[in-house]
C-alpha atoms as a PDB file:
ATOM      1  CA  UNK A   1       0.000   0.000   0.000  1.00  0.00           C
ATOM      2  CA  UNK A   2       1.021   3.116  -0.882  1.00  0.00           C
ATOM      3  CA  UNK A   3       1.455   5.940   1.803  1.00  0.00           C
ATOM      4  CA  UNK A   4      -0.348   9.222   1.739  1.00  0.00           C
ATOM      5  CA  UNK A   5       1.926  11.664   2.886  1.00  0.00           C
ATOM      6  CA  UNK A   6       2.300  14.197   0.422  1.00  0.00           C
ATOM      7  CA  UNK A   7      -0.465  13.376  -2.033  1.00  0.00           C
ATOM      8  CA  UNK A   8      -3.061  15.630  -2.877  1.00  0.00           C
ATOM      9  CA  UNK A   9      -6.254  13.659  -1.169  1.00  0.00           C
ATOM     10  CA  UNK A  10      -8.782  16.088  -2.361  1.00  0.00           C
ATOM     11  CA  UNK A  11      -9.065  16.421  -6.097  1.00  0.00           C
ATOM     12  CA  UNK A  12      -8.837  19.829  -8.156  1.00  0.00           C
ATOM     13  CA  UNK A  13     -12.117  20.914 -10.234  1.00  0.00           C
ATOM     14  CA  UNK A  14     -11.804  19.655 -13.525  1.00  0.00           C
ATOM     15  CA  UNK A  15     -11.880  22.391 -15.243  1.00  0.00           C
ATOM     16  CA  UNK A  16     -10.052  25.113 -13.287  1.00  0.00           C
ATOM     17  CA  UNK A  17      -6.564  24.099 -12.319  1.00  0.00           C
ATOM     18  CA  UNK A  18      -4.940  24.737  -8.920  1.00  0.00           C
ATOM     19  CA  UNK A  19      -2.150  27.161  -8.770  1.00  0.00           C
ATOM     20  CA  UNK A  20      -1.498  26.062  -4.828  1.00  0.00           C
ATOM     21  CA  UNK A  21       1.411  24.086  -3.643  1.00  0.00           C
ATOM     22  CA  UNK A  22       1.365  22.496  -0.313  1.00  0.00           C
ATOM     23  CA  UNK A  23      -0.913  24.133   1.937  1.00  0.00           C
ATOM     24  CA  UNK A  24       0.393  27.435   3.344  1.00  0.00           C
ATOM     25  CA  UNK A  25       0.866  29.060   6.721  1.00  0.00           C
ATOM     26  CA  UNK A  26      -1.745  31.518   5.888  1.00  0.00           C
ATOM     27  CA  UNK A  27      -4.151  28.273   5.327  1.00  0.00           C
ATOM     28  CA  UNK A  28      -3.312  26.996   8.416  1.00  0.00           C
ATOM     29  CA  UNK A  29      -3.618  29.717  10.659  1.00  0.00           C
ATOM     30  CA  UNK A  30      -6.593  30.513   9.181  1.00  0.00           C
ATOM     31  CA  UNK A  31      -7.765  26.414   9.605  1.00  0.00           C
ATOM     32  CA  UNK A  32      -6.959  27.120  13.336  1.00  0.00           C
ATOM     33  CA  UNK A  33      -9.159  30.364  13.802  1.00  0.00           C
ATOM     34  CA  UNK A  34     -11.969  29.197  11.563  1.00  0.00           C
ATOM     35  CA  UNK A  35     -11.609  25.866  14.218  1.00  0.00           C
ATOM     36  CA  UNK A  36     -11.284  28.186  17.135  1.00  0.00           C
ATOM     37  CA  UNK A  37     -14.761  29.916  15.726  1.00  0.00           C
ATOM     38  CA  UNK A  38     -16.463  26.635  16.157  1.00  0.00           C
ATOM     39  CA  UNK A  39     -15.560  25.736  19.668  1.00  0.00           C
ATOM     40  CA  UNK A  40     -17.205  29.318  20.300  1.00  0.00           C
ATOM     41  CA  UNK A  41     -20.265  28.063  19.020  1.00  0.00           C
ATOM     42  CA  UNK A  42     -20.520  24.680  21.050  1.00  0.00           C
ATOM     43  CA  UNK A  43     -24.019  24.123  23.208  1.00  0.00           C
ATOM     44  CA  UNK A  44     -21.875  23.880  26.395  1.00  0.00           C
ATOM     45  CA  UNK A  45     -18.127  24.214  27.067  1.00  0.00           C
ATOM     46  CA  UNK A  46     -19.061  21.871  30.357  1.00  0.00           C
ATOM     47  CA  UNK A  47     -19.825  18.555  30.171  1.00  0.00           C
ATOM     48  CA  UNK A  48     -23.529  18.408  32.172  1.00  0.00           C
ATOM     49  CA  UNK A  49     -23.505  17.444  35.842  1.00  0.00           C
ATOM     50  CA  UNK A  50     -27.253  16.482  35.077  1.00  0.00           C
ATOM     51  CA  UNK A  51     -29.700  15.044  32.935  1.00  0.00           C
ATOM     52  CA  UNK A  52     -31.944  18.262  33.324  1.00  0.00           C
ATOM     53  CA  UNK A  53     -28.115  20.343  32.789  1.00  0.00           C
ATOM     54  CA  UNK A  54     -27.852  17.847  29.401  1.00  0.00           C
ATOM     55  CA  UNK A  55     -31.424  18.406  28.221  1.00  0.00           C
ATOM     56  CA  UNK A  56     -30.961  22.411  28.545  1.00  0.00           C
ATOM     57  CA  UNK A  57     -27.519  21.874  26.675  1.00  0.00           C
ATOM     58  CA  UNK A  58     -29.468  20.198  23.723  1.00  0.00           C
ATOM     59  CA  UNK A  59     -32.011  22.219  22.760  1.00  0.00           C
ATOM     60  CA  UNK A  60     -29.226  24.628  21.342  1.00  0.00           C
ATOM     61  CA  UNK A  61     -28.201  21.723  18.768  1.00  0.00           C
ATOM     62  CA  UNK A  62     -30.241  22.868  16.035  1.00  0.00           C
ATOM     63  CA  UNK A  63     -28.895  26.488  16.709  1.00  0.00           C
ATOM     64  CA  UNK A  64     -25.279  25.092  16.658  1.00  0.00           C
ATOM     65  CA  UNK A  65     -25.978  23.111  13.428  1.00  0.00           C
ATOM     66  CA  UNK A  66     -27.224  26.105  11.597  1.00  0.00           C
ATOM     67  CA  UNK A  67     -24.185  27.874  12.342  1.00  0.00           C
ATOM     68  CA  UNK A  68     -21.947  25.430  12.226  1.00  0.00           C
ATOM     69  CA  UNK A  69     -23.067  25.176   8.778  1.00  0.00           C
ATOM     70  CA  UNK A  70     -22.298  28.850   7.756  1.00  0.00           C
ATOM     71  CA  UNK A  71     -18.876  28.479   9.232  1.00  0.00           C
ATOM     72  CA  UNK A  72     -18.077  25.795   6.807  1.00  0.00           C
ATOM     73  CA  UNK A  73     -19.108  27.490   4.096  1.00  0.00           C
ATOM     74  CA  UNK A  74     -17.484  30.167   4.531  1.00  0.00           C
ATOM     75  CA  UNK A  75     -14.376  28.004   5.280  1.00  0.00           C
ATOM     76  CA  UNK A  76     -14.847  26.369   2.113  1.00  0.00           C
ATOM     77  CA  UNK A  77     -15.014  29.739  -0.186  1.00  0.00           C
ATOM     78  CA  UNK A  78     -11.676  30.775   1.396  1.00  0.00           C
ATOM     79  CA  UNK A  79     -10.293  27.247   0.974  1.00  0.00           C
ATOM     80  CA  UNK A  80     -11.382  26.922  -2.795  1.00  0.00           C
ATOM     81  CA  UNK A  81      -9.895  31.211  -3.328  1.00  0.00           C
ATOM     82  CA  UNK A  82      -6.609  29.921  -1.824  1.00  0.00           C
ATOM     83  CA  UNK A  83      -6.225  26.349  -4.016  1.00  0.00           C
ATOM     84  CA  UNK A  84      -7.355  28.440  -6.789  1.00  0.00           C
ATOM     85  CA  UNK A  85      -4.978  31.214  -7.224  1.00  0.00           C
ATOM     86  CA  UNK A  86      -2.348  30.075  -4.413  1.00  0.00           C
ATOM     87  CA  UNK A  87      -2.311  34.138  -4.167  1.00  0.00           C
ATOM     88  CA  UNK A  88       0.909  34.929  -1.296  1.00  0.00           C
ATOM     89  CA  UNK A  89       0.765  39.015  -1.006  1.00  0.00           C
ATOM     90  CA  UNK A  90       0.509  41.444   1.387  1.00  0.00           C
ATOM     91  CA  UNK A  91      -2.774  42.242  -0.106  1.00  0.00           C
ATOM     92  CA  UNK A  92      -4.450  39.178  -0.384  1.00  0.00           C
ATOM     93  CA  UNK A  93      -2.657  38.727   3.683  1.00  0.00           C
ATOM     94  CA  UNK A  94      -4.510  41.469   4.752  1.00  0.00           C
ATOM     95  CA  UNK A  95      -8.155  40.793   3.584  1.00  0.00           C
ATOM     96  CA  UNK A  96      -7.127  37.072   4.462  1.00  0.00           C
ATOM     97  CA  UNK A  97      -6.392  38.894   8.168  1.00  0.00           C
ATOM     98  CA  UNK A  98      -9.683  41.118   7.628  1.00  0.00           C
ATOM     99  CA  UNK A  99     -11.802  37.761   7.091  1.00  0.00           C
ATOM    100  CA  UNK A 100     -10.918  35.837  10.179  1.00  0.00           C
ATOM    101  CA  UNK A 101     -11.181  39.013  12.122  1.00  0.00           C
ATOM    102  CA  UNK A 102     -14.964  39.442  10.897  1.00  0.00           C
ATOM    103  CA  UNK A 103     -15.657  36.003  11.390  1.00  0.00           C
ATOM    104  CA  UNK A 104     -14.097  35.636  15.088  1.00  0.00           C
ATOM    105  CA  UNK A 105     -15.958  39.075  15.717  1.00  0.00           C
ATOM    106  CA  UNK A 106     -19.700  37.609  14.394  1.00  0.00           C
ATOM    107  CA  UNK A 107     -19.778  34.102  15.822  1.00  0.00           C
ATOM    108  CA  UNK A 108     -21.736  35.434  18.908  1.00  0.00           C
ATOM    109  CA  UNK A 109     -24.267  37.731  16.971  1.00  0.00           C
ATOM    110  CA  UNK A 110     -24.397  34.551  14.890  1.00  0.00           C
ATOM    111  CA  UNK A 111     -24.958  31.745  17.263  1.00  0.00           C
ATOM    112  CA  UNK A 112     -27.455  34.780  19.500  1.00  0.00           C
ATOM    113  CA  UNK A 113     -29.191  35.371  16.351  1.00  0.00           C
ATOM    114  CA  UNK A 114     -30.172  31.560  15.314  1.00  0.00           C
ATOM    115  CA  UNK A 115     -30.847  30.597  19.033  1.00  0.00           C
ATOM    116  CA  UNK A 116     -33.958  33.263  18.930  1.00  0.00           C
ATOM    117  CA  UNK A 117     -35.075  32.095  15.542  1.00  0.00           C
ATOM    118  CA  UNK A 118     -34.944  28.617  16.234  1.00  0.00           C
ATOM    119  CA  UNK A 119     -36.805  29.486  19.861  1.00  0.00           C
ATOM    120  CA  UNK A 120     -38.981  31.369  18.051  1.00  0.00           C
ATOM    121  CA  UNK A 121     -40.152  29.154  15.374  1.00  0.00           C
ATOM    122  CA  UNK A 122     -40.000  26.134  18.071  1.00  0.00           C
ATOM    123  CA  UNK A 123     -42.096  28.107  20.241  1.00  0.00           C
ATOM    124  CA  UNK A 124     -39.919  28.168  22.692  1.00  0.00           C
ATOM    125  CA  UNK A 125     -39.019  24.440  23.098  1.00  0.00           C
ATOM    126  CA  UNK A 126     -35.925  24.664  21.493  1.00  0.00           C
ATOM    127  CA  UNK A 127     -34.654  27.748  23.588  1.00  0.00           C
ATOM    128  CA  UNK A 128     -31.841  27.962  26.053  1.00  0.00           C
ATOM    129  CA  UNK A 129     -33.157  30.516  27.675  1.00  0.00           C
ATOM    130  CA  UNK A 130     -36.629  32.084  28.373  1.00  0.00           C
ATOM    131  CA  UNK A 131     -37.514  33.884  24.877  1.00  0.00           C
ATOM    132  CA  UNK A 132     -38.975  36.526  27.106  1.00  0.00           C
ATOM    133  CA  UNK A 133     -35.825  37.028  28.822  1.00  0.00           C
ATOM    134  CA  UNK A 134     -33.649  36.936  25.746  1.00  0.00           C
ATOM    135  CA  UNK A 135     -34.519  39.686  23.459  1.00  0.00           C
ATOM    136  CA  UNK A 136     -37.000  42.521  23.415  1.00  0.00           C
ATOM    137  CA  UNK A 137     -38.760  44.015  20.461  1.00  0.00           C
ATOM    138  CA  UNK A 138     -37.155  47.341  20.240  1.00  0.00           C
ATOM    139  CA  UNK A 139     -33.823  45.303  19.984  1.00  0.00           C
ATOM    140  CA  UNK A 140     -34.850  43.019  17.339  1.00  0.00           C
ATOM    141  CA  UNK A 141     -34.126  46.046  14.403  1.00  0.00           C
ATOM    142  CA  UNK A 142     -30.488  45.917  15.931  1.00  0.00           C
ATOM    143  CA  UNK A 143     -29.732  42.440  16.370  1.00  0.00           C
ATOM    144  CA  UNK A 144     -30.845  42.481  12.011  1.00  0.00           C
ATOM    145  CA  UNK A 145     -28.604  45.019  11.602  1.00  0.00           C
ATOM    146  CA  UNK A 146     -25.547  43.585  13.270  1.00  0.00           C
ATOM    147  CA  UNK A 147     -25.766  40.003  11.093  1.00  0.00           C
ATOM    148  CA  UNK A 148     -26.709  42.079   8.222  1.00  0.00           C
ATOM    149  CA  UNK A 149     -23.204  43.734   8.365  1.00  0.00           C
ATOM    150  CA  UNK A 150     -20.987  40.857   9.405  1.00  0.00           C
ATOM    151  CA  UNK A 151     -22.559  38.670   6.296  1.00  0.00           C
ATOM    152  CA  UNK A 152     -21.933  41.655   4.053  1.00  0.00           C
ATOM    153  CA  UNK A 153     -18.517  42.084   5.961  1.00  0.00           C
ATOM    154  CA  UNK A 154     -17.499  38.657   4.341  1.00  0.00           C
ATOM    155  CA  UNK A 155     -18.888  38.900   1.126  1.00  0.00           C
ATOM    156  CA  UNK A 156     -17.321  42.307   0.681  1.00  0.00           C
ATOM    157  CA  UNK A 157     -13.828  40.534   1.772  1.00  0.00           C
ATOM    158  CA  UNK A 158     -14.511  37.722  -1.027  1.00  0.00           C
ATOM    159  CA  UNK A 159     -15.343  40.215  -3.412  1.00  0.00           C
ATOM    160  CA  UNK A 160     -12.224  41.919  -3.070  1.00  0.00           C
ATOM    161  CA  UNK A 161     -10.508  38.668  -2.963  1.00  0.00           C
ATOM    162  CA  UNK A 162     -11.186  37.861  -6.385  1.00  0.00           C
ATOM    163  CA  UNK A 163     -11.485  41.057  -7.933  1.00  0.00           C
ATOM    164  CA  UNK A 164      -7.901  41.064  -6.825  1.00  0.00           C
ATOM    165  CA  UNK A 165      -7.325  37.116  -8.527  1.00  0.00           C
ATOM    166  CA  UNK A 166      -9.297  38.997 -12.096  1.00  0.00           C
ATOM    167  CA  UNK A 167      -6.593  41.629 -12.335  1.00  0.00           C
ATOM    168  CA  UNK A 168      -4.107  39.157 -11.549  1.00  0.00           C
ATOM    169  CA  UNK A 169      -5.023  36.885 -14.494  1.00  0.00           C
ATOM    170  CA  UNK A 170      -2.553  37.125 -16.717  1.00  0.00           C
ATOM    171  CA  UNK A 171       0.464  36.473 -14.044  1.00  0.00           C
ATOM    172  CA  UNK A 172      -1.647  33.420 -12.877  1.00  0.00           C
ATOM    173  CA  UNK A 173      -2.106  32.538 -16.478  1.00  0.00           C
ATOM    174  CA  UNK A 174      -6.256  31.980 -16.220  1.00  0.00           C
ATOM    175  CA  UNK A 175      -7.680  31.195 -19.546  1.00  0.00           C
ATOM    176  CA  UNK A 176     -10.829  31.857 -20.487  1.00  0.00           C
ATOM    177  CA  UNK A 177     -13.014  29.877 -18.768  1.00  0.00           C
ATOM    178  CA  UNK A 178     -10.766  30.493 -15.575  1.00  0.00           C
ATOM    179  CA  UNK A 179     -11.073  33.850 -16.137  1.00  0.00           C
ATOM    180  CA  UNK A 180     -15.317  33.699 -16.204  1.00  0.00           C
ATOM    181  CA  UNK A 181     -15.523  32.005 -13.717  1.00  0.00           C
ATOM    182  CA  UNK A 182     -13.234  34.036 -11.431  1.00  0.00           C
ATOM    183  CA  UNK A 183     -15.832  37.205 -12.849  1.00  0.00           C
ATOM    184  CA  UNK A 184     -18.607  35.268 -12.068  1.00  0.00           C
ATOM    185  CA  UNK A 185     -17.463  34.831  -8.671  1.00  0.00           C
ATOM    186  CA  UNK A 186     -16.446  38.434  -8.057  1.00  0.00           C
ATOM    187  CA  UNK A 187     -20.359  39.474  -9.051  1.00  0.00           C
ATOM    188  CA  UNK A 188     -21.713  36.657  -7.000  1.00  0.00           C
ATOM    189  CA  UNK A 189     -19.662  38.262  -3.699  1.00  0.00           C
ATOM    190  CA  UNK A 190     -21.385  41.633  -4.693  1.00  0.00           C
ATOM    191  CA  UNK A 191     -24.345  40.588  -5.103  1.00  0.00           C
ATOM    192  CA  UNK A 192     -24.378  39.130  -1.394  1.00  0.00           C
ATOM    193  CA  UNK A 193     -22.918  41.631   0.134  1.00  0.00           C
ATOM    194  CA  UNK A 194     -25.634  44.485  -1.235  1.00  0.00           C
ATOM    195  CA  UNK A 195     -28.274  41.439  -0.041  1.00  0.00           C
ATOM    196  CA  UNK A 196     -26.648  42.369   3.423  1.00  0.00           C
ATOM    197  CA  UNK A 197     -27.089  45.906   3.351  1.00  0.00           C
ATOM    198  CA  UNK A 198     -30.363  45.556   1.645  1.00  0.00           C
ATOM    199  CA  UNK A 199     -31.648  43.641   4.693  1.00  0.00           C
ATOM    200  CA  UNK A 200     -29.946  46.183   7.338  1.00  0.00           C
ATOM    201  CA  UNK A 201     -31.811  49.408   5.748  1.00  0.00           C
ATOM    202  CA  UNK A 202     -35.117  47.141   5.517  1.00  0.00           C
ATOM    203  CA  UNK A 203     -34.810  45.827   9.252  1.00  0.00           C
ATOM    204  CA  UNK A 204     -34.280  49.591  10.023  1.00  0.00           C
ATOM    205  CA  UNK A 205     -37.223  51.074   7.963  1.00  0.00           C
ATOM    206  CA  UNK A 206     -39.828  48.520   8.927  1.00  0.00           C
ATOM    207  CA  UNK A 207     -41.939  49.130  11.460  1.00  0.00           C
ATOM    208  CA  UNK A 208     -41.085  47.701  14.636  1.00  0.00           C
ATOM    209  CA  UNK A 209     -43.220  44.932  14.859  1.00  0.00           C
ATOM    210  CA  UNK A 210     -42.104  44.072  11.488  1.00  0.00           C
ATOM    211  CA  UNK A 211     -38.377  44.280  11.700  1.00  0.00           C
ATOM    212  CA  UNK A 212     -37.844  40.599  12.019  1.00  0.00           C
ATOM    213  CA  UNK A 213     -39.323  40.220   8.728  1.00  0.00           C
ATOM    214  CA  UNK A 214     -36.314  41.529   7.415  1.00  0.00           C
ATOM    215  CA  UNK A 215     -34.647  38.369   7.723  1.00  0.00           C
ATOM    216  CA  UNK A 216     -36.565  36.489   5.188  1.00  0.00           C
ATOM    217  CA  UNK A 217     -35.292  38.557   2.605  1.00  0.00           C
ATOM    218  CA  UNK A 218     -31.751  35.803   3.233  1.00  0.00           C
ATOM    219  CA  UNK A 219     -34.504  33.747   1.447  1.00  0.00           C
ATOM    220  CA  UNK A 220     -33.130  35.659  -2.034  1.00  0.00           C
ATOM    221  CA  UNK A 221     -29.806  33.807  -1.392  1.00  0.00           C
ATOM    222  CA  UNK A 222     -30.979  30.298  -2.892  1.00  0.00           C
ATOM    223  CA  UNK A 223     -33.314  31.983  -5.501  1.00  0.00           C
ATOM    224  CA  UNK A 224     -30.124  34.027  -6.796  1.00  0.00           C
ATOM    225  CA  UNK A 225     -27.606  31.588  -6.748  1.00  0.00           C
ATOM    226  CA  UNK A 226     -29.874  29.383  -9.041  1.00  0.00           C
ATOM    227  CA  UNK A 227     -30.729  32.267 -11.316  1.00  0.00           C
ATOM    228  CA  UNK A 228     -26.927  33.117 -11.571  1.00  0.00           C
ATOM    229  CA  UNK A 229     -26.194  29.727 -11.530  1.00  0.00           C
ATOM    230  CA  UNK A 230     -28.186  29.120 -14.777  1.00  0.00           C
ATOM    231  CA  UNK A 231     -26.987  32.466 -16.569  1.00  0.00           C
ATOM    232  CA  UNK A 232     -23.177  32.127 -15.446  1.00  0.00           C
ATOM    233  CA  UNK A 233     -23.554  28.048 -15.912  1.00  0.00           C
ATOM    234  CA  UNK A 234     -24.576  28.361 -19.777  1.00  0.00           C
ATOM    235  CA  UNK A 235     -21.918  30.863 -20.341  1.00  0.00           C
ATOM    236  CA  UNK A 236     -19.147  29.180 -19.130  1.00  0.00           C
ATOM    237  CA  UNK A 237     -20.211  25.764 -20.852  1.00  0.00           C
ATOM    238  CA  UNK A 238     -20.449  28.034 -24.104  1.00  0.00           C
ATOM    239  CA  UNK A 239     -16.576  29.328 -23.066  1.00  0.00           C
ATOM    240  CA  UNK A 240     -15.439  25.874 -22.061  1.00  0.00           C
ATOM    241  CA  UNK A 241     -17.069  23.858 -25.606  1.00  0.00           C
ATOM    242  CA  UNK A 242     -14.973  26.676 -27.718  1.00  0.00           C
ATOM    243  CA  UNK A 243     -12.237  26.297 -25.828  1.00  0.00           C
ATOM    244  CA  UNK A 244     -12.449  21.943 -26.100  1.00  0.00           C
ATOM    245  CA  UNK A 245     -13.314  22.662 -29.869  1.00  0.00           C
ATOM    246  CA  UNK A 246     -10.060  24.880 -30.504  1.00  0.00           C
ATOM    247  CA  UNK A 247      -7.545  22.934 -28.191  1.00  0.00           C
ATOM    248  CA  UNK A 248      -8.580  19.385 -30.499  1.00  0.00           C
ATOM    249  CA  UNK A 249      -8.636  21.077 -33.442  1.00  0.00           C
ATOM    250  CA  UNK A 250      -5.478  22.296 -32.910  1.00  0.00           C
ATOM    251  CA  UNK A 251      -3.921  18.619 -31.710  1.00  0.00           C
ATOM    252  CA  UNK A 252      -5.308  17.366 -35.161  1.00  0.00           C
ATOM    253  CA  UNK A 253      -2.977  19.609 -37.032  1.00  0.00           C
END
């Protein structure tokens, strides 16, 4: 049997090669916060004394899951930028050092935020705490606005990010269809991170009552990532077939 130090144990995209070597100290410092992030977001640092203690604990699982989620995917988009472009400047340092500030700095307004909707929409049998005790009305408009920025925060960090990888293209050598789908990327970023602000002004002009309301508008995530995904997806096939068609023709000669 072979060993596996050294190999590359999670294949490239078939399509858009991998400028990254081995992974970086960047990557791995950033591994370590995004891990440190998590263990903020754990039910309980303390192992229950009780059953009642270990009920109480678990009724924050869903919360954790929903966050836990974000996290990754957030991880992921920085891990696929970085095997990407393999991009080692002082630039791309400090939005990678921007990023993993924002992130460390939301994971409480994150893991508050999705412990009162899940209480909420449990009715309260999923809550840590009293929903009563947790959050008032008049607060709800600033709790929106807080995740509103933090989620554009990142976005606008990604967007950058590649905006940054677009202008580099021709010293990482993208072709076209690398080059698409690096644009394609940058508008995606943009779009999300004007979702964010688009929520924060409508949390703030709604009335009161309403405010929470705001955060169904997140709903326009999935809806535009499948409209983009359809519009940028036939475009790049188009880019990708030419680009097949030319690179055979030209092996024929």
């Amino acid at each position: 049997m072979k060993p596996l130090i050294g190999q590359n144990l999670i294949p490239g995209e078939k399509h858009f090669r991998w400028r990254a070597g081995e992974i970086t100290r960047l990557e791995a410092f950033t591994d370590a916060v995004f891990a440190f992030a998590v263990t903020l977001l754990v039910v309980s640092l303390e192992v229950p004394k009780t059953f009642a203690e270990l009920t109480s604990a678990m009724k924050g699982f869903v919360a954790f899951a929903i966050c836990f989620a974000i996290l990754v995917q957030v991880w992921y988009e920085h891990y696929i930028f970085c095997r990407r472009y393999g991009l080692q400047t002082l630039y791309t340092v400090f939005l990678n050092s921007v990023l993993i500030f924002v992130v460390l700095f939301f994971v409480y307004p994150l893991k508050f935020l999705f412990s009162v909707v899940v209480g909420g929409f449990s009715g309260g049998a999923l809550a840590t705490h009293p929903m009563e005790d947790t959050i008032k009305i008049s607060q709800v408009p600033a709790l929106m606005v807080i995740y509103s920025l933090g989620f554009s925060a990142v976005a606008t960090v990604f967007a950058l990010l590649y905006r940054y990888a677009y202008k580099q293209r021709e010293q990482l050598a993208l072709n076209e269809y690398e080059s698409l789908c690096t644009r394609h990327a940058l508008i995606n970023q943009i779009a999300m991170a004007a979702l964010g602000v688009l929520v924060a002004v409508t949390a703030i002009v709604l009335p009161l009552r309403l405010s929470g309301a705001s955060g169904y508008l997140y709903v326009l995530v999935g809806v535009y990532y499948w409209t983009a995904g359809t519009i940028f997806g036939k475009r790049e096939t188009v880019v990708l077939e030419r680009m097949q068609a030319q690179s055979a023709s030209t092996s024929s000669v």
